[in-house]
Protein backbone atom coordinates (compact mmCIF):
# COMPACT_ATOMS: atom_id res chain seq x y z
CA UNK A 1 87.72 -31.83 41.11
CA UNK A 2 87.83 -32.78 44.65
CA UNK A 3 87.55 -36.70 44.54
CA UNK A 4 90.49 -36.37 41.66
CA UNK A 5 93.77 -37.55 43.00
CA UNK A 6 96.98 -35.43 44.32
CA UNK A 7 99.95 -36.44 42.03
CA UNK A 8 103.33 -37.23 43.55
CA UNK A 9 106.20 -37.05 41.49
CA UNK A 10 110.20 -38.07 42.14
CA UNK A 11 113.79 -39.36 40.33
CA UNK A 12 112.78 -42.14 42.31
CA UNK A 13 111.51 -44.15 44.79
CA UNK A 14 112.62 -41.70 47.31
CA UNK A 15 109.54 -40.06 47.31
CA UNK A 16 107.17 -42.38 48.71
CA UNK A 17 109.06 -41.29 52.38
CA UNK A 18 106.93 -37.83 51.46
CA UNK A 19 104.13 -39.62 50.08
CA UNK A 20 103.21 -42.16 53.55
CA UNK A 21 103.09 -38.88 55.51
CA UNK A 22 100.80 -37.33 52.68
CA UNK A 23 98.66 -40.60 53.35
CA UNK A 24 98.87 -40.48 56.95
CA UNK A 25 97.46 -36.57 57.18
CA UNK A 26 95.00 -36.96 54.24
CA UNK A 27 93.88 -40.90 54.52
CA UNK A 28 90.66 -39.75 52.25
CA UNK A 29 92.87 -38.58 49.10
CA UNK A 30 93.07 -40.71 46.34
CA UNK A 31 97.21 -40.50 44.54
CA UNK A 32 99.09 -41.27 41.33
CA UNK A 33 103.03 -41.54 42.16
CA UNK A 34 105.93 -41.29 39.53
CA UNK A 35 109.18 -42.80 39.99
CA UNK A 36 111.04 -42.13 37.42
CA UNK A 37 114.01 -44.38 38.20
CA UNK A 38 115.59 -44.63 34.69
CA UNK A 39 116.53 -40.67 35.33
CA UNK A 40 118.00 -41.15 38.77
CA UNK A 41 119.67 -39.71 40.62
CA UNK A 42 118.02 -36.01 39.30
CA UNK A 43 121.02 -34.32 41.69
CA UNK A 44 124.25 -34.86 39.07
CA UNK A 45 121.78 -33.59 36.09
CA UNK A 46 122.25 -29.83 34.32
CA UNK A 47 119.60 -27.19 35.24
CA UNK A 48 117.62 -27.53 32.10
CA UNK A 49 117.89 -31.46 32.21
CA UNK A 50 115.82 -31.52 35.38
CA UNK A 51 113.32 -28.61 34.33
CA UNK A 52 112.86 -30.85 31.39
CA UNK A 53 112.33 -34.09 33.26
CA UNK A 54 109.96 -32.03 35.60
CA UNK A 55 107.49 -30.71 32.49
CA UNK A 56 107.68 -34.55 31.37
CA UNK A 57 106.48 -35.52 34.92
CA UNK A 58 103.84 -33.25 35.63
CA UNK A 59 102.28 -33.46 32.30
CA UNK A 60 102.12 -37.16 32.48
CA UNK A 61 100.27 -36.47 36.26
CA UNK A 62 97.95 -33.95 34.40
CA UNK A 63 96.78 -35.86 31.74
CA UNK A 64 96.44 -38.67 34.72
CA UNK A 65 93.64 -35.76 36.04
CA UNK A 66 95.78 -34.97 38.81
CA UNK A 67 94.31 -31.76 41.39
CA UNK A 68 97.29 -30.98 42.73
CA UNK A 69 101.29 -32.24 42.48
CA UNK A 70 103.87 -32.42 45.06
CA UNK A 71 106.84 -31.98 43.64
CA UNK A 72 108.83 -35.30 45.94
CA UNK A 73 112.09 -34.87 45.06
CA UNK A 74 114.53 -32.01 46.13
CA UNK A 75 116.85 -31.13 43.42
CA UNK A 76 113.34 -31.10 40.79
CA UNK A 77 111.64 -28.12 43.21
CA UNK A 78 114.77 -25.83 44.12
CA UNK A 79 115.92 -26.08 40.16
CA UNK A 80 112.48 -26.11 38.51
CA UNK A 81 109.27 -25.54 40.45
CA UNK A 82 108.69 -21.85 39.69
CA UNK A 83 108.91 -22.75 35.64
CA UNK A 84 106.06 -25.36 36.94
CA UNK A 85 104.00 -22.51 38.23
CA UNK A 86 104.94 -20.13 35.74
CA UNK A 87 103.56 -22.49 33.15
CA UNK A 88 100.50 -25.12 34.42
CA UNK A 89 97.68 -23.48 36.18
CA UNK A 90 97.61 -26.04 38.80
CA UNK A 91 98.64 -25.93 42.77
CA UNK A 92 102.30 -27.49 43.28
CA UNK A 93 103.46 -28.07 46.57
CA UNK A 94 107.47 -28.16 46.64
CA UNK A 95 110.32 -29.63 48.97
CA UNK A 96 113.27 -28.02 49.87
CA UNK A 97 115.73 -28.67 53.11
CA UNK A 98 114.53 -27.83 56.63
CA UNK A 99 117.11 -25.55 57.68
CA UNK A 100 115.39 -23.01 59.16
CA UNK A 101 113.95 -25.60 62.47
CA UNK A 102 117.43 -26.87 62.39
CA UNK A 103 119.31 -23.66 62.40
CA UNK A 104 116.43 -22.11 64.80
CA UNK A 105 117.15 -24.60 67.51
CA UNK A 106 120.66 -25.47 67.03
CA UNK A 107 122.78 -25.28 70.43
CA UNK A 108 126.18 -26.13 69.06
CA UNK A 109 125.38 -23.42 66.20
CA UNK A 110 126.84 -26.22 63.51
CA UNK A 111 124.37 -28.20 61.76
CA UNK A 112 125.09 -30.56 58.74
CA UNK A 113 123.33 -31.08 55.60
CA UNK A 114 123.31 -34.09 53.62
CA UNK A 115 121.51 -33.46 49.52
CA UNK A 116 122.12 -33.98 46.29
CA UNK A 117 124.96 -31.45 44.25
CA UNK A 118 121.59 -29.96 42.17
CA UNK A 119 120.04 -29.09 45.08
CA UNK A 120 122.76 -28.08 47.19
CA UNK A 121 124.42 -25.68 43.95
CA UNK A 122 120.50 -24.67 43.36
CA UNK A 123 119.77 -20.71 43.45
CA UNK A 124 116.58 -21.44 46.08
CA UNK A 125 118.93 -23.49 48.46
CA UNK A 126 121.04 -20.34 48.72
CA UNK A 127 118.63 -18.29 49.95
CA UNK A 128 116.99 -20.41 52.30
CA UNK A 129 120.67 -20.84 53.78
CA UNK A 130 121.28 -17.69 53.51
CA UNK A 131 118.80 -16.12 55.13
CA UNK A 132 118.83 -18.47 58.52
CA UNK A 133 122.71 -19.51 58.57
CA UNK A 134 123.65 -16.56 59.74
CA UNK A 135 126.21 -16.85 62.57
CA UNK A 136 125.42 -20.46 62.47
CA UNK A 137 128.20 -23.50 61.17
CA UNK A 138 126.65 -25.46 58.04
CA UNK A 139 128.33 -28.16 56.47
CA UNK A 140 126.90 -29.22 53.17
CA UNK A 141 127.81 -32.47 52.09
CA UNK A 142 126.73 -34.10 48.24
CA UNK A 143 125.56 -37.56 48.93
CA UNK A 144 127.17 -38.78 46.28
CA UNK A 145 126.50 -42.80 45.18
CA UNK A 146 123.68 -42.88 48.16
CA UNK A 147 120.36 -42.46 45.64
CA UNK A 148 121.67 -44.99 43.30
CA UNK A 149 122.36 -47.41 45.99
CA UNK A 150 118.59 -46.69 47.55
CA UNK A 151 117.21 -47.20 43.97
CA UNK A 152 118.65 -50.68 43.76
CA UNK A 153 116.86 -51.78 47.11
CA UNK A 154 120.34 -51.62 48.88
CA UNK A 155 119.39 -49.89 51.98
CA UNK A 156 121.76 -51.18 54.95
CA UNK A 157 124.43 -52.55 52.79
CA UNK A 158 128.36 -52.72 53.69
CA UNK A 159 128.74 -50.05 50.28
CA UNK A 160 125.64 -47.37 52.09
CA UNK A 161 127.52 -47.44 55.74
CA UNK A 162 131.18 -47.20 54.05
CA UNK A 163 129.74 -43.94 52.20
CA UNK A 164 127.46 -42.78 55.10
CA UNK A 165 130.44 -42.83 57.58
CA UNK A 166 132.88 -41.07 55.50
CA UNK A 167 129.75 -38.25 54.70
CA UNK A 168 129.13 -38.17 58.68
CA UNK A 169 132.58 -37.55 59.64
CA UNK A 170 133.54 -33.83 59.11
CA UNK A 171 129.82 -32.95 60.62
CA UNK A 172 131.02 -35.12 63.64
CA UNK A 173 134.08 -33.30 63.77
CA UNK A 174 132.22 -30.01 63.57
CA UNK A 175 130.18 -31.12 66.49
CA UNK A 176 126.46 -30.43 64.34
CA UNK A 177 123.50 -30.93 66.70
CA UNK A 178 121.18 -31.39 63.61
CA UNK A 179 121.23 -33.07 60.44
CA UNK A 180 118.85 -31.76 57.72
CA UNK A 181 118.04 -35.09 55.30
CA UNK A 182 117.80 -32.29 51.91
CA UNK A 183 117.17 -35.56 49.53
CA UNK A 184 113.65 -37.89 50.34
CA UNK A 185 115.64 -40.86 49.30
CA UNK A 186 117.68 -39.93 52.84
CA UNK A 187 114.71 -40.82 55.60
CA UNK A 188 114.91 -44.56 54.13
CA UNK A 189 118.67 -44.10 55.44
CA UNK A 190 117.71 -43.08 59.21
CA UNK A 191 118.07 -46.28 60.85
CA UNK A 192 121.64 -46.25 59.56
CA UNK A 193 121.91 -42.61 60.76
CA UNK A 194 121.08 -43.14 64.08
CA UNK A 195 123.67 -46.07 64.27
CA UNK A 196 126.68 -43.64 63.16
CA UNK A 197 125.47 -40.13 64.86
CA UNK A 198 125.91 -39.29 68.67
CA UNK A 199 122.90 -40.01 70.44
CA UNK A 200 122.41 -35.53 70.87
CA UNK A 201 121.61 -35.40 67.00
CA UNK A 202 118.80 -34.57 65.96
CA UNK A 203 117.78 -35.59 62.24
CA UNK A 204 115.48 -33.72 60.55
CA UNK A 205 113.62 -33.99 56.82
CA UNK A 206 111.16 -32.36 55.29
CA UNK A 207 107.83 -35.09 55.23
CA UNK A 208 105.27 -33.73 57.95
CA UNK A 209 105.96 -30.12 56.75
CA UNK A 210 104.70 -31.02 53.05
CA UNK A 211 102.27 -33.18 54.00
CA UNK A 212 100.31 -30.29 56.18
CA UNK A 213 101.35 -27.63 53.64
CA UNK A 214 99.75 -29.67 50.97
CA UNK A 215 96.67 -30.45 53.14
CA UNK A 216 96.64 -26.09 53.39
CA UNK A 217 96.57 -25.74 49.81
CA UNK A 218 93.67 -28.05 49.14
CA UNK A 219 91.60 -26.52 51.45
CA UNK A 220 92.64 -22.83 50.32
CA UNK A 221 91.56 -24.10 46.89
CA UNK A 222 88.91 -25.92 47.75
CA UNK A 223 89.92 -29.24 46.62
CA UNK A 224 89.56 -31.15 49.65
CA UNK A 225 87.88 -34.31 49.29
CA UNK A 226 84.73 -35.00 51.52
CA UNK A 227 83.20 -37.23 49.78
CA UNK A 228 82.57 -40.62 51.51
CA UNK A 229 84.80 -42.55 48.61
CA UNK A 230 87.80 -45.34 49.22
CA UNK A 231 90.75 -43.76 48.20
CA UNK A 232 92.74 -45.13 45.37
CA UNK A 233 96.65 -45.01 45.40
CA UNK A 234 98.39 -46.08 41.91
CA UNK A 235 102.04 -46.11 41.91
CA UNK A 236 104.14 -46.42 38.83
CA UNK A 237 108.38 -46.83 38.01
CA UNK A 238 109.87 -46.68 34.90
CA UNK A 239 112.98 -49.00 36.05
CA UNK A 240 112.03 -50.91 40.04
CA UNK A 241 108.60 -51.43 40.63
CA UNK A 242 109.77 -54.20 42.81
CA UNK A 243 111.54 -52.39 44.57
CA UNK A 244 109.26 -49.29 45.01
CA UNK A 245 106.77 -52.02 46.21
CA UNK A 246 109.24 -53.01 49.19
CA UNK A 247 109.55 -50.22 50.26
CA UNK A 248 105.70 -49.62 50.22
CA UNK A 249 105.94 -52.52 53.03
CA UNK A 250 103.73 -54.61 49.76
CA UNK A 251 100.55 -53.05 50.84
CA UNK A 252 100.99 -51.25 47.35
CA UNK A 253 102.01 -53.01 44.40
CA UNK A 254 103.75 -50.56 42.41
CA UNK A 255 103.35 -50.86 38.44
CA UNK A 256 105.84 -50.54 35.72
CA UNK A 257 104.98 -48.05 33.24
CA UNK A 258 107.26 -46.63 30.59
CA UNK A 259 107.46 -42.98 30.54
């Protein structure tokens, strides 16, 4: 099992941000990525809508002879990843928002968060928030139009930095010292960010801390590749290959495949 490849699954192509640190911490791992564009954004979806689009996912990945999945995308783990575990007996490594760094080292004690409404109404978000937040500021904000936008390759448009600004403003206000990106469409966003926030914020998302969590697992298990093999990385979309391929800076060509 150890030379199969780690699936990667997302509602998108926001994903891959989680999948190049995954690659950059485990450079011997072969991969299969999902994008499954037609279905974004997962965030505006119903509970059972995204647990369904999740089983979909992960079976496809399974039947691809996946090891292991990382669950990419935000609003699929905090809504579905325990029915996941419940019901495949294979390792899945989820995502969720930092907030614990960012409410661990805030100095301002306000810190904003920028996600999708699933993951930011989502039972599991609650508790994480709950349980560091305490005596600190949050302000949640939906991202509301930003996935679609990222999904049609329209990263530093007028249409991103009109919605960006008005998202940024009551953290601004509130005088956050750290943003937590709780969507992995957001890193692709950070140049844009950094334009917009005072020069004291810190941005924070969640792609190092999966990477090296999903690195933990596979040597846990015992599903660590050492075997002296090139590693393979196939990458398919169900709606913008091209634009998953961008992204990928064209060292990857991603393939459409219709699932």
């Amino acid at each position: 099992m150890s030379k199969q490849p780690i699936g990667v699954f997302d509602s998108g192509v926001g994903g891959t941000s989680i999948w190049k640190e995954l690659n950059l911490l485990l450079p011997n791992e072969s991969t299969i990525y999902l994008a499954d564009s037609k279905n974004a954004p997962y965030g505006n979806k119903s509970k059972q809508d995204i647990i369904d689009l999740s089983i979909k996912n992960t079976e496809l990945l399974i039947k691809k002879g996946c090891k292991i999945i990382v669950v990419a995308c935000n609003t699929a783990t905090t809504n579905a990843i325990k029915i996941l575990r419940d019901k495949y007996d294979i390792p899945f490594i989820g995502i969720e928002p930092a907030i614990k760094p960012a409410a661990l080292n805030t100095k301002t004690k306000a810190v904003g968060i920028l996600a999708t409404k699933g993951t930011l109404s989502s039972e599991l978000f609650h508790k994480t928030s709950d349980l560091y937040s305490n005596g600190i500021k949050v302000i949640e904000q939906v991202g509301e139009g930003l996935v679609p936008l990222i999904e049609q390759g329209q990263i530093g448009s007028e249409e991103i930095k009109t919605l960006l600004k008005k998202y940024l403003k009551p953290m601004i206000d509130a005088e956050i010292d750290y943003l937590v990106l709780g969507c992995t469409h957001y890193p692709y966003l950070i140049p844009e960010l950094l334009k917009l926030l005072p020069k004291h914020v810190k941005i924070i998302d969640s792609g190092e801390a999966v990477a090296r969590q999903t690195k933990a697992i596979l040597e846990k298990e015992h599903l660590l590749n050492q075997l002296p093999i090139t590693a393979k990385h196939t990458f398919y979309s169900n709606a913008h290959p091209d634009v998953m391929t961008t992204l990928l800076g064209n060292k990857n060509k991603a393939e459409y495949l219709d699932f």
